[in-house]
PDB file of N, CA and C in Angstrom:
ATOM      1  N   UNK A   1       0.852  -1.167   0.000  1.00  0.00           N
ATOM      2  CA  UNK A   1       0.000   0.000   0.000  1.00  0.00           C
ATOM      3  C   UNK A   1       0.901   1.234   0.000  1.00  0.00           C
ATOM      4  N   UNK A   2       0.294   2.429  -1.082  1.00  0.00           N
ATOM      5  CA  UNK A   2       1.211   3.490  -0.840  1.00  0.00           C
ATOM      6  C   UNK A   2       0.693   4.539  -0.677  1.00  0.00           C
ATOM      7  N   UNK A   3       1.216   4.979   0.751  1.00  0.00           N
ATOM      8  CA  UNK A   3       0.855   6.779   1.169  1.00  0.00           C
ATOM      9  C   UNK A   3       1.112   7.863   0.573  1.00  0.00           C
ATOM     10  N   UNK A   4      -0.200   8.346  -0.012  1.00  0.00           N
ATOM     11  CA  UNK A   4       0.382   9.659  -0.600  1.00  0.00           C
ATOM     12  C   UNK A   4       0.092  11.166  -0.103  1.00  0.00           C
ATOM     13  N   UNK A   5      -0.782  10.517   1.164  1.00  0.00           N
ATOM     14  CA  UNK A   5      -0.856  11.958   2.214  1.00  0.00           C
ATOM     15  C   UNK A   5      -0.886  11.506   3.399  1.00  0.00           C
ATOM     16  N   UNK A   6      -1.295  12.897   4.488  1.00  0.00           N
ATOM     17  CA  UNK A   6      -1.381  12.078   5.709  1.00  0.00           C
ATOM     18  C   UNK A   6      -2.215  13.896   6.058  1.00  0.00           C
ATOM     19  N   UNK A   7      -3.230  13.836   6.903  1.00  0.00           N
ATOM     20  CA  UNK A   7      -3.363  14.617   7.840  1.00  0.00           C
ATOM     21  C   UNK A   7      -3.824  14.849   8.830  1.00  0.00           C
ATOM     22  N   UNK A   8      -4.554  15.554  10.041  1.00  0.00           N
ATOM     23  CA  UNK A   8      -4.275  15.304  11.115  1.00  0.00           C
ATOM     24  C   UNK A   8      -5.864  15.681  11.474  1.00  0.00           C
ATOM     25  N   UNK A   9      -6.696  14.702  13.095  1.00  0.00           N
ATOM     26  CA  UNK A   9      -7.639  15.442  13.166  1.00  0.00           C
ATOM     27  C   UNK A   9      -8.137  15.966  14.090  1.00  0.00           C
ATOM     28  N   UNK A  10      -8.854  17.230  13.799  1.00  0.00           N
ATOM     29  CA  UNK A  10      -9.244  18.539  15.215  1.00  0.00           C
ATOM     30  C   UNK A  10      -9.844  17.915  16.500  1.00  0.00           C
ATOM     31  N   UNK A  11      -9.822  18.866  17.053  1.00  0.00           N
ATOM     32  CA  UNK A  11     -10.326  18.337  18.587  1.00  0.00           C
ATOM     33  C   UNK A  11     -11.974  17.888  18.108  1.00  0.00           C
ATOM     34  N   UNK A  12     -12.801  18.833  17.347  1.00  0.00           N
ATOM     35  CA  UNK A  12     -13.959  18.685  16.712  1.00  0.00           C
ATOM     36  C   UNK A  12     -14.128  17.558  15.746  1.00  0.00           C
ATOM     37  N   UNK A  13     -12.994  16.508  15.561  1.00  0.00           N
ATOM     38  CA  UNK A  13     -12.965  14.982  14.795  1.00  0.00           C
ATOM     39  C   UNK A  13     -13.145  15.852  13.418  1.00  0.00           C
ATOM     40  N   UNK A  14     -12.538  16.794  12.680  1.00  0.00           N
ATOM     41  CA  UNK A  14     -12.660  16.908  11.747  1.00  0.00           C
ATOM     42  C   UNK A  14     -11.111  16.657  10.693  1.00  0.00           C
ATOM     43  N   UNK A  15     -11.278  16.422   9.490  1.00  0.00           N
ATOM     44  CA  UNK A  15      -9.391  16.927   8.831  1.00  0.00           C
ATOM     45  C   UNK A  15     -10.526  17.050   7.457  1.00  0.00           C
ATOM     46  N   UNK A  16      -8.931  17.283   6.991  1.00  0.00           N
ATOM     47  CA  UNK A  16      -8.713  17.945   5.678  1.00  0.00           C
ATOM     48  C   UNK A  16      -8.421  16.699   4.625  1.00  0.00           C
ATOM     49  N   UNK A  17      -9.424  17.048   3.341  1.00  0.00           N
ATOM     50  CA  UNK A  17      -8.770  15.979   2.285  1.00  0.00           C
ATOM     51  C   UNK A  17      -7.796  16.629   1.560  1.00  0.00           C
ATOM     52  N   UNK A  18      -6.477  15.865   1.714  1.00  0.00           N
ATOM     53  CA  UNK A  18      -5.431  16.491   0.840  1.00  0.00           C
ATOM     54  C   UNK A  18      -5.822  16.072  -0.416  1.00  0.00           C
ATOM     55  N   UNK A  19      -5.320  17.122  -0.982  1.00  0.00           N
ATOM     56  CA  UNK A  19      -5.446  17.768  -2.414  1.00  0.00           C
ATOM     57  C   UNK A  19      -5.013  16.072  -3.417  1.00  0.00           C
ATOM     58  N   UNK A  20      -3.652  15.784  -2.811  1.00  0.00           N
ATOM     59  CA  UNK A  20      -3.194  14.697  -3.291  1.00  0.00           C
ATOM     60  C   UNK A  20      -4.233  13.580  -3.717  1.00  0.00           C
ATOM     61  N   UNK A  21      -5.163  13.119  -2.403  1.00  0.00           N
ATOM     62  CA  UNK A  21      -6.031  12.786  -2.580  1.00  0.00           C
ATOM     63  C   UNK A  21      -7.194  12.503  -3.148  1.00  0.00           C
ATOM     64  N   UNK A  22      -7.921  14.309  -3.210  1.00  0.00           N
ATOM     65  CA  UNK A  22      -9.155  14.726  -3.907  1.00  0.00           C
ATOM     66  C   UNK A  22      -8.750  14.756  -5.820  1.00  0.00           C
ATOM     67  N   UNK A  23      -7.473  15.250  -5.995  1.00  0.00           N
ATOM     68  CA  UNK A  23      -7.147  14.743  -7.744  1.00  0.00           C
ATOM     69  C   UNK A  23      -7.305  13.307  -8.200  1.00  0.00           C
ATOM     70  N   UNK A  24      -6.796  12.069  -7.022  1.00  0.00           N
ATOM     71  CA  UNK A  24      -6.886  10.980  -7.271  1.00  0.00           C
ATOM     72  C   UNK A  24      -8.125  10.267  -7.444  1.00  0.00           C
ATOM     73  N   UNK A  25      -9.057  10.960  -6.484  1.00  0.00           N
ATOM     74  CA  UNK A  25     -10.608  10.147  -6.512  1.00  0.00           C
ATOM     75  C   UNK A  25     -11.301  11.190  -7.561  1.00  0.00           C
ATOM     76  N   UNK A  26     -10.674  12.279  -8.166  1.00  0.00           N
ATOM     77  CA  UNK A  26     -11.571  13.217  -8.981  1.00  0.00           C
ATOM     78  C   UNK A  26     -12.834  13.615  -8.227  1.00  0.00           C
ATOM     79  N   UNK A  27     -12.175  14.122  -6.810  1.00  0.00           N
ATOM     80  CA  UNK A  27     -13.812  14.970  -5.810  1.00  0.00           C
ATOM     81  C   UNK A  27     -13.977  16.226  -5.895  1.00  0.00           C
ATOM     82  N   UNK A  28     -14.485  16.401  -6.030  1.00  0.00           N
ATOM     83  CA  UNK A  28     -14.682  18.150  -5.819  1.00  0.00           C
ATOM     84  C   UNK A  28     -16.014  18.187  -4.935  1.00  0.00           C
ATOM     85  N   UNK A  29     -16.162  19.673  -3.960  1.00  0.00           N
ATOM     86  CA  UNK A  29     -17.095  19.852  -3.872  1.00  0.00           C
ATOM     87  C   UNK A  29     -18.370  19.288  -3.463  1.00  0.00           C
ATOM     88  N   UNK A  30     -18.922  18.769  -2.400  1.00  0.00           N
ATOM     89  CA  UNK A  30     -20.297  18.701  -2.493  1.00  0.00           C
ATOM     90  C   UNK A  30     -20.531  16.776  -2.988  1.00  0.00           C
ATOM     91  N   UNK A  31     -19.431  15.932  -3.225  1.00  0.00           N
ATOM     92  CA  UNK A  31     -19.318  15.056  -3.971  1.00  0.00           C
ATOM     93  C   UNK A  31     -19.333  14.212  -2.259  1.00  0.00           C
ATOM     94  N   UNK A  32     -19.349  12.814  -1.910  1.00  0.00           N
ATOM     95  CA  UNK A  32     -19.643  11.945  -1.022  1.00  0.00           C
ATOM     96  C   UNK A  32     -18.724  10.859  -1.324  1.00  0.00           C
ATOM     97  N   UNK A  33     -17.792  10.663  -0.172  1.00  0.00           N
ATOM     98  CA  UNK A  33     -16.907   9.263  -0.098  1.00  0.00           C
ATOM     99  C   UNK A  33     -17.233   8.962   1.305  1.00  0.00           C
ATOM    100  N   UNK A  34     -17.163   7.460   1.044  1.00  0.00           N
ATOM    101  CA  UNK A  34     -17.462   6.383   1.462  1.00  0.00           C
ATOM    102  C   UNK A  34     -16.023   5.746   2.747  1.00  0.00           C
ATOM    103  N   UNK A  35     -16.436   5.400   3.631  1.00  0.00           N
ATOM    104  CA  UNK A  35     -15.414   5.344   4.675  1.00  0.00           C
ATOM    105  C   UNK A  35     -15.523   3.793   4.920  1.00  0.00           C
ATOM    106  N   UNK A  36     -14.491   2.829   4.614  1.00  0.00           N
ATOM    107  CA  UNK A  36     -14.798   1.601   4.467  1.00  0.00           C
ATOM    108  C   UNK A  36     -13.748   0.597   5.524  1.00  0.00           C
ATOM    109  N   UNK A  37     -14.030   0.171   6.263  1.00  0.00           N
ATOM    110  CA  UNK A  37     -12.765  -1.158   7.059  1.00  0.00           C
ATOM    111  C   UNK A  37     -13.107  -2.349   6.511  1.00  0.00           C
ATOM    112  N   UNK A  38     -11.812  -3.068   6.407  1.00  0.00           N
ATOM    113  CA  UNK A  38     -11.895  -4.482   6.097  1.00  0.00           C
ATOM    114  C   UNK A  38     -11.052  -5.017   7.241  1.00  0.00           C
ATOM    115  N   UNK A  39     -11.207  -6.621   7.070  1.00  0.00           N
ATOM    116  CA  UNK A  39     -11.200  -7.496   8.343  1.00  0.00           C
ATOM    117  C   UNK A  39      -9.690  -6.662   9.094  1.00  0.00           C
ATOM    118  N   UNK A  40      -8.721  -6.868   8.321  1.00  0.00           N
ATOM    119  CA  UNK A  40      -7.836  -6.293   8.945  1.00  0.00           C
ATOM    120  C   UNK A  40      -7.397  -4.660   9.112  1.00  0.00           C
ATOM    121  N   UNK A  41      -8.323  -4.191   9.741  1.00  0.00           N
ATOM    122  CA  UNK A  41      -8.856  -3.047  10.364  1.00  0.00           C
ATOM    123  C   UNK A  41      -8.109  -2.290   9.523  1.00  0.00           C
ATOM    124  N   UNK A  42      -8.026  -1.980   8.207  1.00  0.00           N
ATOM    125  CA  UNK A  42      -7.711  -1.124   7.266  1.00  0.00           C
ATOM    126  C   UNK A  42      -8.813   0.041   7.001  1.00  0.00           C
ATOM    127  N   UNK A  43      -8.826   1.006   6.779  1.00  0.00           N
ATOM    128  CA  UNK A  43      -9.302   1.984   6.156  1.00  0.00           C
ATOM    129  C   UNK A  43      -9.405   2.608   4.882  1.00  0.00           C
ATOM    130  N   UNK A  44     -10.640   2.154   3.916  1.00  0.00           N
ATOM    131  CA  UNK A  44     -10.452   2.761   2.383  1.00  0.00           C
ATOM    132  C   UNK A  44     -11.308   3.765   2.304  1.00  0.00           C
ATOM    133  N   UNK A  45     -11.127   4.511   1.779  1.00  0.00           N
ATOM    134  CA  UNK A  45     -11.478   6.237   1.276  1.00  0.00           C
ATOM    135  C   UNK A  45     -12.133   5.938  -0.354  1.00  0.00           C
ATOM    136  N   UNK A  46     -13.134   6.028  -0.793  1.00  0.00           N
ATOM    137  CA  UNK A  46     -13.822   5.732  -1.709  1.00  0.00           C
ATOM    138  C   UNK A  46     -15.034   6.601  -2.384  1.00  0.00           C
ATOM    139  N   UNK A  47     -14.732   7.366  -3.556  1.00  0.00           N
ATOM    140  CA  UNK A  47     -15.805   7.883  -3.651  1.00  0.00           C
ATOM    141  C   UNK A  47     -16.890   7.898  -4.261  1.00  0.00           C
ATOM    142  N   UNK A  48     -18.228   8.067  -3.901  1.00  0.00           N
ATOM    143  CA  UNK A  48     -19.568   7.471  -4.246  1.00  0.00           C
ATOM    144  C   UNK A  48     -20.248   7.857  -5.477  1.00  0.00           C
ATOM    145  N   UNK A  49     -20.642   6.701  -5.618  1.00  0.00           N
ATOM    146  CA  UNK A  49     -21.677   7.486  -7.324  1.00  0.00           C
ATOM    147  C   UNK A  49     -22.704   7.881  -6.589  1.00  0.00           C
ATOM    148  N   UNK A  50     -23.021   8.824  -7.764  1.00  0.00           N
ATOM    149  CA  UNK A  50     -24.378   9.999  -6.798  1.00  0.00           C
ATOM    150  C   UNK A  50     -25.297   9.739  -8.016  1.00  0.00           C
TER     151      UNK A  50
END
């Protein structure tokens, strides 16, 4: 697996999608990803057809 960001989150549980990121899934705006774990408590970032 390869990291191509990392960022950090507020006391209010919020962060930021790096940019790195939002070019890769093509998000912009107003658009909905999907927050996904698999068995081995991984985390995928996925974004949704609307």
């Amino acid at each position: 697996m390869k990291k191509i960001a990392e960022t950090r989150i507020t006391n209010s549980s919020l962060t930021t999608v790096p940019k790195a990121v939002k070019l890769f899934l093509n998000a912009e705006a107003g658009d909905v990803v999907g927050w996904y774990v698999d068995n081995d408590h991984r985390i995928t970032i996925k974004k949704e057809r609307q």
